[in-house]
C-alpha atoms as a PDB file:
ATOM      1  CA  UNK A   1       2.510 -58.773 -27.188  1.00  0.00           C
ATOM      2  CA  UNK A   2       0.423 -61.288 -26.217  1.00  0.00           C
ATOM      3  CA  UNK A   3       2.337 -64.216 -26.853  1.00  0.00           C
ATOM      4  CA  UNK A   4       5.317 -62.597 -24.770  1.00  0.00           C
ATOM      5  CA  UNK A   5       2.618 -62.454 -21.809  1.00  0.00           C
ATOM      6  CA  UNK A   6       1.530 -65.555 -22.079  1.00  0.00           C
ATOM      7  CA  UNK A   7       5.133 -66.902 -22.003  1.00  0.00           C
ATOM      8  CA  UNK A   8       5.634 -64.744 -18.702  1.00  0.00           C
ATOM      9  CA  UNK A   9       2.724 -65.929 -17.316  1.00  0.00           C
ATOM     10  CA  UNK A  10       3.742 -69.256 -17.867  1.00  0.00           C
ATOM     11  CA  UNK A  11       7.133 -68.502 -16.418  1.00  0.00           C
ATOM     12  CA  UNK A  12       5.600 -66.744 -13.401  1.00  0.00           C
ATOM     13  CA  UNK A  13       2.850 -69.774 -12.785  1.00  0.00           C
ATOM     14  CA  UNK A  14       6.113 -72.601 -12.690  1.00  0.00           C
ATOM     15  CA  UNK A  15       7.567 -70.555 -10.052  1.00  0.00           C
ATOM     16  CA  UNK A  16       4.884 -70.013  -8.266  1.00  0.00           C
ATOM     17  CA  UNK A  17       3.665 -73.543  -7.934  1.00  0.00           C
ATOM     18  CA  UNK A  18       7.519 -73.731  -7.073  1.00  0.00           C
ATOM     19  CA  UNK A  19       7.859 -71.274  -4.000  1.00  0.00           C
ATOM     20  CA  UNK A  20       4.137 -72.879  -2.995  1.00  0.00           C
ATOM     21  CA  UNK A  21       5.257 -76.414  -2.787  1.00  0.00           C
ATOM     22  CA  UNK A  22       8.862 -75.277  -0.774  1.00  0.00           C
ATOM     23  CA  UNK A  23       6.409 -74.410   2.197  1.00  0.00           C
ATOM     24  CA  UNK A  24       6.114 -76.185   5.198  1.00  0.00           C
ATOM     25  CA  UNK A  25       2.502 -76.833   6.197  1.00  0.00           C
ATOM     26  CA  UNK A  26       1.302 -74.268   9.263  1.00  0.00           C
ATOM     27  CA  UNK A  27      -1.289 -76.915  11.063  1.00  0.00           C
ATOM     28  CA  UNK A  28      -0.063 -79.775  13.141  1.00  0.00           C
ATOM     29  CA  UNK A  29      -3.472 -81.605  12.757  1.00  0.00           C
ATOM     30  CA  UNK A  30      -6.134 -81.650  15.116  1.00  0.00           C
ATOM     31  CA  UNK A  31      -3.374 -81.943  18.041  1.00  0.00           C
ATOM     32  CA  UNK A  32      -2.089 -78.389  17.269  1.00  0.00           C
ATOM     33  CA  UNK A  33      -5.393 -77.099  17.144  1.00  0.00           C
ATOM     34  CA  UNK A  34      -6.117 -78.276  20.922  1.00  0.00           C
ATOM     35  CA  UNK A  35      -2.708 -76.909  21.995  1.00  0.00           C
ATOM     36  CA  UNK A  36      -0.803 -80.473  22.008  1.00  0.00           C
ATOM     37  CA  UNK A  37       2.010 -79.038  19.549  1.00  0.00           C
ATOM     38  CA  UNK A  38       5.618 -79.033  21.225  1.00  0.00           C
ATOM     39  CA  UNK A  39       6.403 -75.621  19.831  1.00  0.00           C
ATOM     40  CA  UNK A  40       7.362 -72.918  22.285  1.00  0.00           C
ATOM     41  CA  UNK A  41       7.288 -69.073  21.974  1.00  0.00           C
ATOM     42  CA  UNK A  42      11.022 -69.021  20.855  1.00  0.00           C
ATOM     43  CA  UNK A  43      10.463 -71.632  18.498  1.00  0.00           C
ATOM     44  CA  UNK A  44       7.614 -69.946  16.796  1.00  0.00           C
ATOM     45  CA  UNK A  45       9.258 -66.296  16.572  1.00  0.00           C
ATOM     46  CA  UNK A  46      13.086 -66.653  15.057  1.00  0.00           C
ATOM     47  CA  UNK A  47      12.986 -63.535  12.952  1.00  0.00           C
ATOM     48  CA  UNK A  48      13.172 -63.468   9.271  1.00  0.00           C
ATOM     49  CA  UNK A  49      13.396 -67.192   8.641  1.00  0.00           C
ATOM     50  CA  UNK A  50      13.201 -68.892   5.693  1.00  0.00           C
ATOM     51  CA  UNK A  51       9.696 -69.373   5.984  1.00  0.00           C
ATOM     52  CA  UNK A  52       8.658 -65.973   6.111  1.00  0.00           C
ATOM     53  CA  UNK A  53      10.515 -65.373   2.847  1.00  0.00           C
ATOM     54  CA  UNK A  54       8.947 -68.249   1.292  1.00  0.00           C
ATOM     55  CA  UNK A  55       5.330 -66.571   2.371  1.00  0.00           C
ATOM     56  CA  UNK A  56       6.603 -62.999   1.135  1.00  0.00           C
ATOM     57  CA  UNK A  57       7.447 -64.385  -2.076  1.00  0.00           C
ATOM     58  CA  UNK A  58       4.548 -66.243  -2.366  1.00  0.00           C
ATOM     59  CA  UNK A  59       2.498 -63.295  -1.863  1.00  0.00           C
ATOM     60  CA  UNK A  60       4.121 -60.971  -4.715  1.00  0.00           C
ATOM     61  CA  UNK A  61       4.386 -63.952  -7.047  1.00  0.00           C
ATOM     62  CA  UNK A  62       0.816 -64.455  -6.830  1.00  0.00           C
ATOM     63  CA  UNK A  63       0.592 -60.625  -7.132  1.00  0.00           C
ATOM     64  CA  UNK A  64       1.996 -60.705 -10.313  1.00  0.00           C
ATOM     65  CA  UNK A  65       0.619 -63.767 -11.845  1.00  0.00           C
ATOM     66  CA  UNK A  66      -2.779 -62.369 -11.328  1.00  0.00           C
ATOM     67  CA  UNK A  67      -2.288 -58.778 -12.800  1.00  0.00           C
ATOM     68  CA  UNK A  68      -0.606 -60.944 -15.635  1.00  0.00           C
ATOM     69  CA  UNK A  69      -3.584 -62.636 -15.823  1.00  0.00           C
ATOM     70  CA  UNK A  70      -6.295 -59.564 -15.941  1.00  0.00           C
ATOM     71  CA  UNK A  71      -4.020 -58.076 -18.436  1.00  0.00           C
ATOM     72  CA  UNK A  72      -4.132 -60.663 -21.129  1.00  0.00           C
ATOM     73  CA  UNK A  73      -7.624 -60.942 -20.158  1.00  0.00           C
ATOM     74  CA  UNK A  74      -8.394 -57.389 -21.275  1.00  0.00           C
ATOM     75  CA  UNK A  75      -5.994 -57.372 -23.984  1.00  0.00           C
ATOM     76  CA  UNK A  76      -7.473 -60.275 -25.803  1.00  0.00           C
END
């Protein structure tokens, strides 16, 4: 049992690094933070793009690498 977790885990930890590095960083620098970015309101809010399902997916896989995680913990 615990080696199949572990194996999971392992699975689940690849893909999460994976759907982490397909993000697109959310700061522009400094120049964003003063208000210089060149984004407008339409750019910002195009629905379900495929950033938000990069951040919901992020979010659940991290969900279920860490309830992996407390699970082998108690379990071993």
């Amino acid at each position: 049992m615990t080696l199949f977790l572990q194996i999971v885990q392992l699975i689940v930890a690849v893909i999460l690094v994976a759907v982490v590095l397909l993000q697109s960083g959310k700061t522009a620098g400094l120049s964003g933070a003063l208000g210089g970015g060149t984004e407008t309101y339409f750019a910002r809010n195009k629905g379900k793009t495929l950033e938000a399902k990069l951040a919901r997916a992020t979010k659940w896989v991290a969900l279920v690498f860490v309830v992996i995680t407390l699970v082998l913990n108690i379990v071993s």
